[in-house]
Protein backbone atom coordinates (compact mmCIF):
# COMPACT_ATOMS: atom_id res chain seq x y z
CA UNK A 1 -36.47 -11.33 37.49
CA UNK A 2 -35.75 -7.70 37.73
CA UNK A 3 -32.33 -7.78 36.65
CA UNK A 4 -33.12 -9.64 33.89
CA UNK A 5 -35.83 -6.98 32.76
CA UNK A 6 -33.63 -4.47 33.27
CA UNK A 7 -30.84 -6.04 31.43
CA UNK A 8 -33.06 -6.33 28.65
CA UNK A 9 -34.31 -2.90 28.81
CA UNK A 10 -30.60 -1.74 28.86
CA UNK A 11 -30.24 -3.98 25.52
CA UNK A 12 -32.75 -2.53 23.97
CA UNK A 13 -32.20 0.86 25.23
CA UNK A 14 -28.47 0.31 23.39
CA UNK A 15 -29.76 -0.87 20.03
CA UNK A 16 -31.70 2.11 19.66
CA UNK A 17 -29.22 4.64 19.97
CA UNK A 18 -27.26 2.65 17.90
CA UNK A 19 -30.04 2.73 15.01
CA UNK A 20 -30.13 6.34 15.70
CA UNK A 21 -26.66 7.17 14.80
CA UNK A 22 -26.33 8.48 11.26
CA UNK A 23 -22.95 7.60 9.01
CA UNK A 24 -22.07 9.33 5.83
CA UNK A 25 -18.64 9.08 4.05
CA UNK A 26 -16.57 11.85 2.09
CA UNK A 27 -13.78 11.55 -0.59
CA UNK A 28 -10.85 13.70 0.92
CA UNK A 29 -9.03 13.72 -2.07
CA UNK A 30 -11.97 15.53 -3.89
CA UNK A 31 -12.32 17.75 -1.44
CA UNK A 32 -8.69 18.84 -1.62
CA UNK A 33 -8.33 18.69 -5.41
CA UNK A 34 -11.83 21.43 -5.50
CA UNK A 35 -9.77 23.56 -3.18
CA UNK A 36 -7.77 26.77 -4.82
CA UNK A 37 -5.76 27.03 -1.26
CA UNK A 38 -4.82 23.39 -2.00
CA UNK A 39 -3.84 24.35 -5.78
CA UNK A 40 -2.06 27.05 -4.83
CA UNK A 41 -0.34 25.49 -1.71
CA UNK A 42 1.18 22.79 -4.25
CA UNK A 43 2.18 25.45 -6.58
CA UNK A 44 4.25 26.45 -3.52
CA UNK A 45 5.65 23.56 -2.65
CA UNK A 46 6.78 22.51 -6.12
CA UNK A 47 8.57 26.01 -6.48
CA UNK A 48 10.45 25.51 -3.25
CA UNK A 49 11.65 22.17 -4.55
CA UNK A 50 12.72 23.41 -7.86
CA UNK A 51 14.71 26.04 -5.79
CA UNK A 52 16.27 23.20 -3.52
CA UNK A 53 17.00 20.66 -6.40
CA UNK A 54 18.75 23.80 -8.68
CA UNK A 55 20.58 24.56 -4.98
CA UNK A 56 22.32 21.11 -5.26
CA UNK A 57 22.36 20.88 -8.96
CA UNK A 58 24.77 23.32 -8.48
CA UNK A 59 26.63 22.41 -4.99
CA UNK A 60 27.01 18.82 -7.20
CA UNK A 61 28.39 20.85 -10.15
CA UNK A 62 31.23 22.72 -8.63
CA UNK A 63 31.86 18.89 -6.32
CA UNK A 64 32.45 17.81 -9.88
CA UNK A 65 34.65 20.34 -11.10
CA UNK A 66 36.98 20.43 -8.32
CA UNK A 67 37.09 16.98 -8.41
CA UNK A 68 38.48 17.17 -11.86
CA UNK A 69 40.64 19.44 -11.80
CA UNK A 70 41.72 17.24 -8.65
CA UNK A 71 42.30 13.91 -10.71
CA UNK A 72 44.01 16.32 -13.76
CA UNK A 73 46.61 17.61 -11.23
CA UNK A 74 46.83 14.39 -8.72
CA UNK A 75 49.97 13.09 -10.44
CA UNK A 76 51.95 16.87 -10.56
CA UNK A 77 50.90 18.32 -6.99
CA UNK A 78 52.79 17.64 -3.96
CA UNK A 79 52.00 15.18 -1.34
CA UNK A 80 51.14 18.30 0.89
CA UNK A 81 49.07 19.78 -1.82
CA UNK A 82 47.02 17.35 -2.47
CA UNK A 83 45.79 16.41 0.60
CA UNK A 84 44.95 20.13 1.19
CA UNK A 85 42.62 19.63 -2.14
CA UNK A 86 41.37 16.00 -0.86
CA UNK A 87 40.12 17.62 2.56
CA UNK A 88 38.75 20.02 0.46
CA UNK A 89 36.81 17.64 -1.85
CA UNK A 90 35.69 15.85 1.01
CA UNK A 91 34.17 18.70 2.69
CA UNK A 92 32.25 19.60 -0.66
CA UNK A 93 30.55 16.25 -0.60
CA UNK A 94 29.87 16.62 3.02
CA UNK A 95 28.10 19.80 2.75
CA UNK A 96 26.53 18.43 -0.70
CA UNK A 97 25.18 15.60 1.33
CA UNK A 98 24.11 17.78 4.42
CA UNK A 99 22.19 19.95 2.55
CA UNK A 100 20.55 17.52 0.51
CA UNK A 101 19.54 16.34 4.15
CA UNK A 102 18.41 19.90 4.96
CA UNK A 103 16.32 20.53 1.94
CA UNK A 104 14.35 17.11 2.87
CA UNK A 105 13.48 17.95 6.52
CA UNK A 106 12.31 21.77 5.16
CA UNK A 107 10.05 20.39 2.92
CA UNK A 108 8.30 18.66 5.15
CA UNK A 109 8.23 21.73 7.57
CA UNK A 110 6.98 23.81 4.88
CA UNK A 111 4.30 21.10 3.84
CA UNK A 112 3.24 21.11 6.76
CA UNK A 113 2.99 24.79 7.44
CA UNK A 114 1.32 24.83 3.83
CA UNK A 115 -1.46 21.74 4.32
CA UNK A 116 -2.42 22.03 8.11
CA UNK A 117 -4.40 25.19 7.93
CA UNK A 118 -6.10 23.49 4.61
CA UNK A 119 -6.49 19.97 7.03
CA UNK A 120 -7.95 22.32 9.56
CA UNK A 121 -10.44 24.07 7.20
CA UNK A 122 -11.63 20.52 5.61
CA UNK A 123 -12.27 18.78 9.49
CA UNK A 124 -14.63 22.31 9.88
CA UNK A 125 -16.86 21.86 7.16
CA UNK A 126 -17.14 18.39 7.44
CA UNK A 127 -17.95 19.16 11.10
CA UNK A 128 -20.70 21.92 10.17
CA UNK A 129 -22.19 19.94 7.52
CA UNK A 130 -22.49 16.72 10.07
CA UNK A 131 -24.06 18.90 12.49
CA UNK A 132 -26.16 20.68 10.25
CA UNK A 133 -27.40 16.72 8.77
CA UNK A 134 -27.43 15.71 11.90
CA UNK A 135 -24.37 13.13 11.26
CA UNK A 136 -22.49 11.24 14.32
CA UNK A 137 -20.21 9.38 12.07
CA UNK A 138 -18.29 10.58 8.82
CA UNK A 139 -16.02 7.79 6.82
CA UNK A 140 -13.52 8.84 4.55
CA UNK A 141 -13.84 6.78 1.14
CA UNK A 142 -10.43 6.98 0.06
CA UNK A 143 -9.08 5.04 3.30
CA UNK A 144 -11.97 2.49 3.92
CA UNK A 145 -11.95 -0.81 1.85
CA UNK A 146 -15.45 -0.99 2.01
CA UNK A 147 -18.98 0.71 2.43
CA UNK A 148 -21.79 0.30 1.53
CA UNK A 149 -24.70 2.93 2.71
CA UNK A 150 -24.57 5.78 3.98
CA UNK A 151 -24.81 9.62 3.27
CA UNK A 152 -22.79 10.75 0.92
CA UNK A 153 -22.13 14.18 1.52
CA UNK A 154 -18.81 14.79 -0.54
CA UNK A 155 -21.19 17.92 -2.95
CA UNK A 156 -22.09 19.84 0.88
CA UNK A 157 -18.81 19.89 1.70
CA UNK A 158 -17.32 21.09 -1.05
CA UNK A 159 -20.02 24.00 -0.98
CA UNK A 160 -18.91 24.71 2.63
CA UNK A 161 -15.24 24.78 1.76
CA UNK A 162 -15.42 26.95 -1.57
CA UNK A 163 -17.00 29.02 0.93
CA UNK A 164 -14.72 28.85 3.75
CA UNK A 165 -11.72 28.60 1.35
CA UNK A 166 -12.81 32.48 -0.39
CA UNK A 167 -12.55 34.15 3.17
């Protein structure tokens, strides 16, 4: 009889906390689009890009050059000749293709570098807002297929990260 009351108390006990826990839900992709540092960090990115793709714009330009001036001499250079200027083609579209390769795995360094700190400084004031409200749970709306209740407190963060984002 006692372990039954006391399973019951436990029950109980359990529910309670549960009804005591408070959820609220943010857009992330608001919060990021409000932020300058977020702006500005794509402005970044974007340039670097542009660099990169003008980088092997180019590379692909002088490839395509050599290449014919390679198929407008084939038929008069020597055997020895033009495998000299076939290794050398070959190596253009090597390093073409290995930088292209580059560029790819520096962008994602550099977005990284770029968005982490701005990751960093959204998890903060969605922390201090959920401990300032009081909040054990906080749902991000633009990954959950459904909610329905709930805080919403998409506004206080922002306020918090303006704030946080000027310093």
């Amino acid at each position: 009889m006692k372990k039954i009351l006391l399973a019951l108390l436990v029950v109980c006990s359990v529910g309670s906390v549960m009804a005591q826990s408070k959820v609220a839900h943010v857009n992330s992709q608001v919060l990021l689009d409000t932020m300058p540092s977020r702006k500005a960090a794509i402005t970044k990115l974007q340039e670097f890009e542009s660099a990169g793709r003008n980088e092997l714009q180019e590379m692909n330009a002088d490839f395509e050059k050599s290449y014919n001036v390679f198929m407008a001499n084939q038929s008069t250079w020597s055997p020895v000749i033009l495998k000299i200027e076939e290794e050398k083609l070959m190596k253009k579209q090597q390093n073409l293709q290995e930088r292209e390769q580059s560029l790819q795995q520096e962008m994602q360094v550099y977005s990284q570098e770029l968005n982490n700190p701005i990751l960093e400084m959204v998890q903060k004031a969605v922390k201090e807002v959920s401990e300032k409200n009081k909040i054990n749970y906080v749902i991000d709306e633009s990954v959950t297929l459904y909610f329905a209740g709930g805080t919403d407190i998409t506004k206080e963060v922002i306020t918090v990260l303006l704030r946080m984002d000027q310093q």
